[in-house]
C-alpha atoms as a PDB file:
ATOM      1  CA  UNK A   1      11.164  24.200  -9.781  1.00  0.00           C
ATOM      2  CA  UNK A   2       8.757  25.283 -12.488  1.00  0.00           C
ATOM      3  CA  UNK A   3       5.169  23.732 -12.454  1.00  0.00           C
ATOM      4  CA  UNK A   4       6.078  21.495 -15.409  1.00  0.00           C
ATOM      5  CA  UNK A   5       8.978  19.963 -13.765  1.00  0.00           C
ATOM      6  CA  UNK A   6       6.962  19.401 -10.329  1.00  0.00           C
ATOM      7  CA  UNK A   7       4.648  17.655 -12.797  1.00  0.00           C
ATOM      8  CA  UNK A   8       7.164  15.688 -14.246  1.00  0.00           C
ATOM      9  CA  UNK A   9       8.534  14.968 -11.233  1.00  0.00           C
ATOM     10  CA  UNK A  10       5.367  13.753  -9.836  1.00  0.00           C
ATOM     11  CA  UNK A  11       4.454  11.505 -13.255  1.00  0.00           C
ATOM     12  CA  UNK A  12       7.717   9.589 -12.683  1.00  0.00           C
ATOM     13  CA  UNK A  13       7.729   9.189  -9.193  1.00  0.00           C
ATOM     14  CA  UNK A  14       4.176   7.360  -9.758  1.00  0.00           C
ATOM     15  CA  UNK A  15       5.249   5.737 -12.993  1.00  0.00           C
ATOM     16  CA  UNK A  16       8.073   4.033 -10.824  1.00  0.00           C
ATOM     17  CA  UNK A  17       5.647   3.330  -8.158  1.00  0.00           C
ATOM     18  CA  UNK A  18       3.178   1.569 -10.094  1.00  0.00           C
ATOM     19  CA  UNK A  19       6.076  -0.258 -12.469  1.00  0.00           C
ATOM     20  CA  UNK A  20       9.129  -0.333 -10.068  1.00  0.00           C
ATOM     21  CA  UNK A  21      11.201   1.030 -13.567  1.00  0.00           C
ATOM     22  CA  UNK A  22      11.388   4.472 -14.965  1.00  0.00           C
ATOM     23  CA  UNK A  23       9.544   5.356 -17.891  1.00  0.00           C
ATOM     24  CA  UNK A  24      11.198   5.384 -21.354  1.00  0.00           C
ATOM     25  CA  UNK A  25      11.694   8.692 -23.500  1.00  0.00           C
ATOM     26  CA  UNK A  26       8.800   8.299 -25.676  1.00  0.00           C
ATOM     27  CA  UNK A  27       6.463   7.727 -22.352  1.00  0.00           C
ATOM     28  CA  UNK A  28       7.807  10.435 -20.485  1.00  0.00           C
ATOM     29  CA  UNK A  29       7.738  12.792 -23.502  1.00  0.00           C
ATOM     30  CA  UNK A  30       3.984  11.793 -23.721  1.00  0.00           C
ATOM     31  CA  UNK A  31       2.735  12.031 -20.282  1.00  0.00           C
ATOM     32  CA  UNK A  32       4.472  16.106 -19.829  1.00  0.00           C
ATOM     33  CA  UNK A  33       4.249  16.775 -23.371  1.00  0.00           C
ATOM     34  CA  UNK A  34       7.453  17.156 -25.009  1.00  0.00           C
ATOM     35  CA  UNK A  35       7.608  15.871 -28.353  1.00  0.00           C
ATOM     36  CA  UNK A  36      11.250  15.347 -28.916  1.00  0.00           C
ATOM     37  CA  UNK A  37      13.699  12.872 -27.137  1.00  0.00           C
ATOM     38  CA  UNK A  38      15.883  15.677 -26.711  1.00  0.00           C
ATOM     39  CA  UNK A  39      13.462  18.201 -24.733  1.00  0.00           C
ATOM     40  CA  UNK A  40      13.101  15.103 -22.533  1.00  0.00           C
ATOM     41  CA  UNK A  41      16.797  14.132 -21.840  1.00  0.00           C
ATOM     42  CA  UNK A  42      17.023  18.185 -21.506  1.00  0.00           C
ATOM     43  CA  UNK A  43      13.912  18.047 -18.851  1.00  0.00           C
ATOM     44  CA  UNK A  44      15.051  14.990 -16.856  1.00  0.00           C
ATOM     45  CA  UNK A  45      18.582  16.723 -16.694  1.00  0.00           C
ATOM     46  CA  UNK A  46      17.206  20.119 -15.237  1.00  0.00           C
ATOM     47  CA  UNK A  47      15.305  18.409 -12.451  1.00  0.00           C
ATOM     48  CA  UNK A  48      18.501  16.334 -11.624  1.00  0.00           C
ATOM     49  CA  UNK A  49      20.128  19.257 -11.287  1.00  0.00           C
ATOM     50  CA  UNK A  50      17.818  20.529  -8.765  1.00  0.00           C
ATOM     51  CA  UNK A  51      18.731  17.320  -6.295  1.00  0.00           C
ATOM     52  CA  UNK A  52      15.432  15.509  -7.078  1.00  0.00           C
ATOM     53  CA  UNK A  53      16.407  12.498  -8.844  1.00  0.00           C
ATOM     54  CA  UNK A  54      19.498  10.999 -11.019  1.00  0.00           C
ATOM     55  CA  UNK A  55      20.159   9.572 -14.186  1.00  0.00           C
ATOM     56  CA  UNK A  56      23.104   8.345 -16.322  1.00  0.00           C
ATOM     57  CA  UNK A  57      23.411  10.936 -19.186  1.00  0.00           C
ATOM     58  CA  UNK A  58      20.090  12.253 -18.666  1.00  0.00           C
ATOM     59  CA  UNK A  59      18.440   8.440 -19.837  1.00  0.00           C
ATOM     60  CA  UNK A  60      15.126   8.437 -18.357  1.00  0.00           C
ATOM     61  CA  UNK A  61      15.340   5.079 -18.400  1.00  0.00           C
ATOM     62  CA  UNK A  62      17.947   5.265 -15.467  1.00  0.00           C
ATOM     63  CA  UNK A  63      16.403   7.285 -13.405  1.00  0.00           C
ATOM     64  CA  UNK A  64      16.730   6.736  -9.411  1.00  0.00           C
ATOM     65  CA  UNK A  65      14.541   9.166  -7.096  1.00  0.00           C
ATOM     66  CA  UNK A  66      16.887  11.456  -4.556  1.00  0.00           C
ATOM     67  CA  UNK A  67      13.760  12.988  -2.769  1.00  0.00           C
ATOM     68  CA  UNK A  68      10.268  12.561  -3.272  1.00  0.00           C
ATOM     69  CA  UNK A  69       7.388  15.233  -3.658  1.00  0.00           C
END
């Protein structure tokens, strides 16, 4: 897992602490820096590959957290 994903990974798992929901696109774009909804829907679906979390068509909005960091 590269250090942007583990810091991704970490920013959601927080996020859903904090506001039992996921974060939307535009929030999660903001907080790792990815300007476009599609680099996000592209970043949530590499670390759901990795067995971390999952998501319905890569909506962020979906996620649910596999294993924690």
């Amino acid at each position: 897992m590269t250090e942007k994903q583990l810091k991704g990974l970490k920013l959601i798992q927080e996020y859903m602490d904090k506001h039992k929901y996921a974060p939307t696109v535009r929030e999660l774009g903001e907080k790792i820096g990815l300007s476009s909804a599609k680099l996000v829907h592209s970043f949530v679906k590499d670390i759901e590959a990795k067995g971390y979390i999952s998501s319905v068509n890569g909506c962020p909005t979906t996620i649910q957290i596999l294993k924690r960091i």
